[in-house]
N, C-alpha and C. Protein backbone atom coordinates (compact mmCIF):
# COMPACT_ATOMS: atom_id res chain seq x y z
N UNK A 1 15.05 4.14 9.45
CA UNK A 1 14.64 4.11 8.08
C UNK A 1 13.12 4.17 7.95
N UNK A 2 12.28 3.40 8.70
CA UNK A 2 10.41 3.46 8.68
C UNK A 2 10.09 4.07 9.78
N UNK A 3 8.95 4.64 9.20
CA UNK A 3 8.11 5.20 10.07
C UNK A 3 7.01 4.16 10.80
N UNK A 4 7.57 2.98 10.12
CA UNK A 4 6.11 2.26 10.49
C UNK A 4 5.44 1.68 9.62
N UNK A 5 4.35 0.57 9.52
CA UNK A 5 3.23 0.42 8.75
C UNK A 5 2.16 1.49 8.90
N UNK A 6 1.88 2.27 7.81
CA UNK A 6 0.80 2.90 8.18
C UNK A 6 -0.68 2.99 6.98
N UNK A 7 -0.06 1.72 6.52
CA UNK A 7 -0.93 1.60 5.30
C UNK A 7 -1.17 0.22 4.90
N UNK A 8 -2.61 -0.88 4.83
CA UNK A 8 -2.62 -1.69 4.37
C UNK A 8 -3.68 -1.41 3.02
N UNK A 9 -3.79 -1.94 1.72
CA UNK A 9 -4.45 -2.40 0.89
C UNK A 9 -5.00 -3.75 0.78
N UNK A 10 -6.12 -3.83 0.46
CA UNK A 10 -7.18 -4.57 0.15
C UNK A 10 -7.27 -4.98 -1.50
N UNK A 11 -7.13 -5.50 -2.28
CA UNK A 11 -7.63 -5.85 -3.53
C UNK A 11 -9.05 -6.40 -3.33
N UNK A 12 -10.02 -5.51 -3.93
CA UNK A 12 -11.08 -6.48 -4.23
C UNK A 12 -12.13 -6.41 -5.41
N UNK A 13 -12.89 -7.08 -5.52
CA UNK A 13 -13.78 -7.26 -6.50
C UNK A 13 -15.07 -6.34 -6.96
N UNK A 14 -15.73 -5.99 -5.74
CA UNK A 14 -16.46 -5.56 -5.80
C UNK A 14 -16.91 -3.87 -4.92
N UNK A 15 -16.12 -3.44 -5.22
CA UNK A 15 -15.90 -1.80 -4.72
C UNK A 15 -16.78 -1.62 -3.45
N UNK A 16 -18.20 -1.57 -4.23
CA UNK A 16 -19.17 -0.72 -3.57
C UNK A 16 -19.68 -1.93 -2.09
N UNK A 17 -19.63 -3.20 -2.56
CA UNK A 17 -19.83 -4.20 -1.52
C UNK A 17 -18.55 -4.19 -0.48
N UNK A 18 -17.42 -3.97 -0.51
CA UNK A 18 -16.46 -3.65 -0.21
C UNK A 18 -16.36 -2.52 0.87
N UNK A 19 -16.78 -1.17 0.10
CA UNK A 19 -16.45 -0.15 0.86
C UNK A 19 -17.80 -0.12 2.33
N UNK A 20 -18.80 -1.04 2.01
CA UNK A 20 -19.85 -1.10 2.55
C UNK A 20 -19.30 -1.98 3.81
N UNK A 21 -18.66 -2.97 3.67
CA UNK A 21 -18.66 -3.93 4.82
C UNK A 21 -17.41 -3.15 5.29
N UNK A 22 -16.07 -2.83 4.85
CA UNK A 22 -15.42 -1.91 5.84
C UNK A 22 -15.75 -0.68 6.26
N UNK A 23 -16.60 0.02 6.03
CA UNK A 23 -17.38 1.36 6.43
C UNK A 23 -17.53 0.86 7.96
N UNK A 24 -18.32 -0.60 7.87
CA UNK A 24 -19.14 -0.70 9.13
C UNK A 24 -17.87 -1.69 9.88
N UNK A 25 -16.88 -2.22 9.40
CA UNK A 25 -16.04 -2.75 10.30
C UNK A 25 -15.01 -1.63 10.78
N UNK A 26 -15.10 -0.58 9.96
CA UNK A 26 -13.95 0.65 10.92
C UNK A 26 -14.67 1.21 11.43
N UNK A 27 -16.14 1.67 11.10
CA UNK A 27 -16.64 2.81 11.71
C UNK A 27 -16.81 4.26 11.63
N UNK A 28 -16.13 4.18 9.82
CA UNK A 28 -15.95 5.28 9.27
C UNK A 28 -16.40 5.27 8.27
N UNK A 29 -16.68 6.56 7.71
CA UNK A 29 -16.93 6.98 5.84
C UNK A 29 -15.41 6.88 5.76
N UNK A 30 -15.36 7.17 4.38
CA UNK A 30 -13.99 7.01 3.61
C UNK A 30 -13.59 8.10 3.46
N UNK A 31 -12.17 8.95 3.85
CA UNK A 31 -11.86 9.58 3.20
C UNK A 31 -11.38 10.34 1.91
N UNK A 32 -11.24 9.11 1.01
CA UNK A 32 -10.95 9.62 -0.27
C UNK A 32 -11.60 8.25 -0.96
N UNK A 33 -12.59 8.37 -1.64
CA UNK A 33 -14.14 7.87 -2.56
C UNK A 33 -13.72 7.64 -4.23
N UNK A 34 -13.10 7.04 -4.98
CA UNK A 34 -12.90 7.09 -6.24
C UNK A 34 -13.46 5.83 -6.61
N UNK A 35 -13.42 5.64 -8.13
CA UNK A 35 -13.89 4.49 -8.31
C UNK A 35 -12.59 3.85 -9.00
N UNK A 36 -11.33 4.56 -8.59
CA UNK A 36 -10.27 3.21 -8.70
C UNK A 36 -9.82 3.25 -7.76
N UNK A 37 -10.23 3.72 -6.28
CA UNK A 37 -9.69 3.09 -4.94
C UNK A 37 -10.47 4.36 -4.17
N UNK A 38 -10.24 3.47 -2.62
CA UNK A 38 -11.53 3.83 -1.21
C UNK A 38 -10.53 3.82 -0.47
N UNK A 39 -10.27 4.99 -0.01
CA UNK A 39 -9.44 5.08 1.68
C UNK A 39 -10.24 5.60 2.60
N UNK A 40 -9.46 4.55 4.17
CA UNK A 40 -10.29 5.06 5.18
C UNK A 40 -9.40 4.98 6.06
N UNK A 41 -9.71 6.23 6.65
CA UNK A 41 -8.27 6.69 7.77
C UNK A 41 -8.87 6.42 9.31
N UNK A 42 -8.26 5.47 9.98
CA UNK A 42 -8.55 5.17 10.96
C UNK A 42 -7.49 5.40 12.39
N UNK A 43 -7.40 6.29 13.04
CA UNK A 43 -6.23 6.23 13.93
C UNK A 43 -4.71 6.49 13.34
N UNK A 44 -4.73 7.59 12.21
CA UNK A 44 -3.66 7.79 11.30
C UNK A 44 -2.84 6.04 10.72
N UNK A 45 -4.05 5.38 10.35
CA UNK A 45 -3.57 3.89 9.95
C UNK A 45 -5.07 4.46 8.55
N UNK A 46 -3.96 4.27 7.29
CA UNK A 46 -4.72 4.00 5.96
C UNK A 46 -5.30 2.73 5.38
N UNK A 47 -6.27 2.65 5.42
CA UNK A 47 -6.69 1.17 4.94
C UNK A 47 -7.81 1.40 3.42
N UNK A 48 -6.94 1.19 2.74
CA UNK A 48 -7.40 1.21 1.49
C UNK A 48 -7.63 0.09 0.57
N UNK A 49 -8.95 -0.01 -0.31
CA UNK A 49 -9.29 -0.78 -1.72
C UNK A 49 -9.16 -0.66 -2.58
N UNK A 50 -8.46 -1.62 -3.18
CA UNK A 50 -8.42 -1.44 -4.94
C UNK A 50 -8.58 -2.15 -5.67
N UNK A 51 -9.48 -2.03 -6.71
CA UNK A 51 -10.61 -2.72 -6.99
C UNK A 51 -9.50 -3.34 -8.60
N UNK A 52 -8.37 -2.86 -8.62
CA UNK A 52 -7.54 -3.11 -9.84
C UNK A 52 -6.52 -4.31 -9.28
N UNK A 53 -6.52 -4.33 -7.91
CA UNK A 53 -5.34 -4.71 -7.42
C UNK A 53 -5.56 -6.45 -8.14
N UNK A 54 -6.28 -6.85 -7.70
CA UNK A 54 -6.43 -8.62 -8.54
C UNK A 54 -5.30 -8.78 -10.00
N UNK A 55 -5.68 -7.46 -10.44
CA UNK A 55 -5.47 -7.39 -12.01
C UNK A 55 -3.85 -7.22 -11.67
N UNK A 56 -3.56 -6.54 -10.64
CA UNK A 56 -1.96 -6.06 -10.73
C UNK A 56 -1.30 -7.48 -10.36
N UNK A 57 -1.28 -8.16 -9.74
CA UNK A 57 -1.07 -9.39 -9.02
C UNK A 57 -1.62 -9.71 -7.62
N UNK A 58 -2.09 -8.72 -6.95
CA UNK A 58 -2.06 -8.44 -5.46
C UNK A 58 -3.24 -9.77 -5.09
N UNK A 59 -2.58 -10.96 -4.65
CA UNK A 59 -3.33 -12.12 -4.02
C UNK A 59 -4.17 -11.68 -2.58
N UNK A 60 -3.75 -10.79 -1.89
CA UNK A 60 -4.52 -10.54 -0.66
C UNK A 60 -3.75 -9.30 -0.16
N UNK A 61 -4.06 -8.66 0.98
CA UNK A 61 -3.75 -7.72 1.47
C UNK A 61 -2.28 -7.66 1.58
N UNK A 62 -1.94 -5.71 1.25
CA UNK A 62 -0.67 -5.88 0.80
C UNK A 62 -0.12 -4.27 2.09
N UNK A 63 0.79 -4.53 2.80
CA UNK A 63 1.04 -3.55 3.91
C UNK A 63 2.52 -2.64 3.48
N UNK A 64 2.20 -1.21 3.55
CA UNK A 64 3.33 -0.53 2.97
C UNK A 64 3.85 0.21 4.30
N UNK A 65 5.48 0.32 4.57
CA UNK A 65 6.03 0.57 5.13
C UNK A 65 6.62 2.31 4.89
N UNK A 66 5.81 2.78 5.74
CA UNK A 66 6.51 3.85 5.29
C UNK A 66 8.06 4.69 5.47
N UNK A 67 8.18 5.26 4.58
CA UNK A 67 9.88 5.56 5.19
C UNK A 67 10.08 7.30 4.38
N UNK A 68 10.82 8.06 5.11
CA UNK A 68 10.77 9.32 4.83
C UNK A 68 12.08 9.92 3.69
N UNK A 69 12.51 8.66 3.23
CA UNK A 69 13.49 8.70 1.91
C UNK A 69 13.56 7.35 1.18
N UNK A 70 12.54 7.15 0.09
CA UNK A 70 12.62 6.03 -0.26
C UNK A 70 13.58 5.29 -0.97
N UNK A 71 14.22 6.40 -1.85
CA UNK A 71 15.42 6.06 -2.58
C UNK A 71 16.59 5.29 -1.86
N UNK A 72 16.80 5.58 -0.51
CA UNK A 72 17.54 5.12 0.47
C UNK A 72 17.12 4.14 1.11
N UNK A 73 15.85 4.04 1.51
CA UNK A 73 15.33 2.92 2.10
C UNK A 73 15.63 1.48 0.78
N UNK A 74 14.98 2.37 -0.45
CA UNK A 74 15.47 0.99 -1.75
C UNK A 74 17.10 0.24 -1.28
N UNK A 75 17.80 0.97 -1.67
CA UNK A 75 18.81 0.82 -1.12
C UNK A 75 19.36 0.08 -0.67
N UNK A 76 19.12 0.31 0.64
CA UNK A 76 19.65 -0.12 1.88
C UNK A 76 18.92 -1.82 1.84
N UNK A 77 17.61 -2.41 1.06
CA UNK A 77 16.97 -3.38 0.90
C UNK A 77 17.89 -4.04 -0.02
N UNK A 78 17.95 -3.57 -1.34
CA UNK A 78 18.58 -4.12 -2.15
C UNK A 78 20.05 -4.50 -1.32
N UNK A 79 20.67 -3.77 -0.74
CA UNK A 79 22.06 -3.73 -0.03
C UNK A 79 21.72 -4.95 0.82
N UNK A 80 21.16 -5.24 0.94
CA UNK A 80 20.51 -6.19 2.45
C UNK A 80 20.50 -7.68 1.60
N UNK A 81 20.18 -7.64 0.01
CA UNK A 81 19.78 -8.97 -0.34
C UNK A 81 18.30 -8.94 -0.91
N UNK A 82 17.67 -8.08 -0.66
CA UNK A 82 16.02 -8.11 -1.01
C UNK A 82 16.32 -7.79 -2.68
N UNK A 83 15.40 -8.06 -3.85
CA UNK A 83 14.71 -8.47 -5.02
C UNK A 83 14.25 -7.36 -5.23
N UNK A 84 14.62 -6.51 -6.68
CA UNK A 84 13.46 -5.84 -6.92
C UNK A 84 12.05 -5.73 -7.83
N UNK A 85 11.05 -5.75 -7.22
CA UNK A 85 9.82 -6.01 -7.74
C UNK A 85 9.17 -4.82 -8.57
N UNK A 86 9.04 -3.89 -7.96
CA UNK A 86 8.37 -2.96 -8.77
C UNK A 86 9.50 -1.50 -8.06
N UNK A 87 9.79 -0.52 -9.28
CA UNK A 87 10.93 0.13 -9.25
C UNK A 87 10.07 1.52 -8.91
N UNK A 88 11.02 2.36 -8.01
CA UNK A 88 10.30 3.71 -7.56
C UNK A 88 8.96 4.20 -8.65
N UNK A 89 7.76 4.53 -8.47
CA UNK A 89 6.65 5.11 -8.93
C UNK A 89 6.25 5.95 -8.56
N UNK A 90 5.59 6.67 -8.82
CA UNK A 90 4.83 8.24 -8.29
C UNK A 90 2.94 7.79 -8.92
N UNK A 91 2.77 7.44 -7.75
CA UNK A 91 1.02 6.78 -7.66
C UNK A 91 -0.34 7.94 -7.61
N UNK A 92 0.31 9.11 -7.88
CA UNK A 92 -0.30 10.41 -7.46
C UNK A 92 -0.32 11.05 -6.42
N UNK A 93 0.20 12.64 -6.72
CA UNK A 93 0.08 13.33 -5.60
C UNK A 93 1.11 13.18 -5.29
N UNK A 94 2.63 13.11 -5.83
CA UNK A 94 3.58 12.89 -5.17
C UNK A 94 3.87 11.73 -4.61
N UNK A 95 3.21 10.81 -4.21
CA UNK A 95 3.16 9.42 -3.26
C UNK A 95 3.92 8.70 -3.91
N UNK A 96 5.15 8.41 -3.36
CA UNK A 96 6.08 7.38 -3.96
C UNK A 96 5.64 5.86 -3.55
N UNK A 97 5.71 4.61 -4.46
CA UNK A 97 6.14 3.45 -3.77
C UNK A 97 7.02 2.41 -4.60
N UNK A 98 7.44 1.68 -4.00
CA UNK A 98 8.30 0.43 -4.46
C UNK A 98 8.34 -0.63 -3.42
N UNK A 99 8.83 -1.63 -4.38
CA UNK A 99 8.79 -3.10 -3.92
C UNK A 99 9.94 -3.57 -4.06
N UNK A 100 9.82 -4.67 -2.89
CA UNK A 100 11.00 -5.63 -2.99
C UNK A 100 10.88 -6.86 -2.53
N UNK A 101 11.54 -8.15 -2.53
CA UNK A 101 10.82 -9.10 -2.13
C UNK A 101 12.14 -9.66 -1.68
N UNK A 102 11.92 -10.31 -0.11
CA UNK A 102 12.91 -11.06 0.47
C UNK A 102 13.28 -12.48 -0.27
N UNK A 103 14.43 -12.90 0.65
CA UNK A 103 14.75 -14.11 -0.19
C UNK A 103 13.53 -15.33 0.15
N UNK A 104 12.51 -15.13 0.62
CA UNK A 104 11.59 -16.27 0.85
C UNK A 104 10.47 -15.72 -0.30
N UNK A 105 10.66 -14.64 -0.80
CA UNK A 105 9.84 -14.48 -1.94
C UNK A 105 8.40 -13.18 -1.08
N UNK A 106 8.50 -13.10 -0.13
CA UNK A 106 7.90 -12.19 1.06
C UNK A 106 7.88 -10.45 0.25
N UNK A 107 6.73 -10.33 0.04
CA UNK A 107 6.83 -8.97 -0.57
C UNK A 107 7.16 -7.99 0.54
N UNK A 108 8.00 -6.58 0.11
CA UNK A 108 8.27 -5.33 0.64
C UNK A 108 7.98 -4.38 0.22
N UNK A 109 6.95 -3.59 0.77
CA UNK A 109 6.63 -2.42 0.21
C UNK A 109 6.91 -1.24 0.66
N UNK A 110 7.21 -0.12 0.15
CA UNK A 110 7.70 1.19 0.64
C UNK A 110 6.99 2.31 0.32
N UNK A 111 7.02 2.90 1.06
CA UNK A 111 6.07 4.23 0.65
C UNK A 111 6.63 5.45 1.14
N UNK A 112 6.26 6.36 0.50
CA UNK A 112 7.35 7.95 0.80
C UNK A 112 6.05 9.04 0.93
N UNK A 113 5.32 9.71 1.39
CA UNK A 113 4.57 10.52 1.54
C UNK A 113 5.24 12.06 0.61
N UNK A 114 4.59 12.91 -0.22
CA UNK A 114 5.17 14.07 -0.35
C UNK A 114 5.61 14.59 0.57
């Protein structure tokens, strides 16, 4: 069903202070520069900021699982017992995600690449 984690998010406050101290803790410029989120591709591992995320709920870093049919992966979670949190979305560009949350309240995130 996953491909893996290949994506964590960051919520934070202050963008540009932000993209500054992980620049120099990955070792990279960012590949994709907006001012409602900073990705930086490190070793085909996405590590991205979002400077909204506080506002969405996101208490601290949030890790998406990717899977190459999300509708099924939902699924098979919900089938399992997992909660649903936030229902299939299209985040741009095709990029699917959704949430689910175990019975300890443990968020699940999914992600579908176009």
């Amino acid at each position: 069903m996953t491909e893996g984690i290949k994506a964590i998010i960051y919520p934070v406050g202050d963008l540009a202070k932000a993209k500054t101290l992980y620049g120099k803790l990955l070792g990279v410029e960012p590949d994709m520069d907006e001012s409602y989120y900073v990705n930086f591709n490190v070793e085909c591992q996405d590590v991205g900021l979002d400077p909204n995320g506080h506002g969405q709920g996101m208490t601290g870093p949030v890790v998406y699982w990717h899977v190459d049919d999300i509708e099924k992966g939902l699924q098979d979670l919900l089938g399992a017992g997992a909660k649903t949190q936030h229902a299939i979305r299209d985040v741009g560009g095709g990029k699917l995600i959704a949430s689910v949350e175990d019975a300890d309240g443990n968020a699940i995130e999914l992600h579908q690449s176009p």
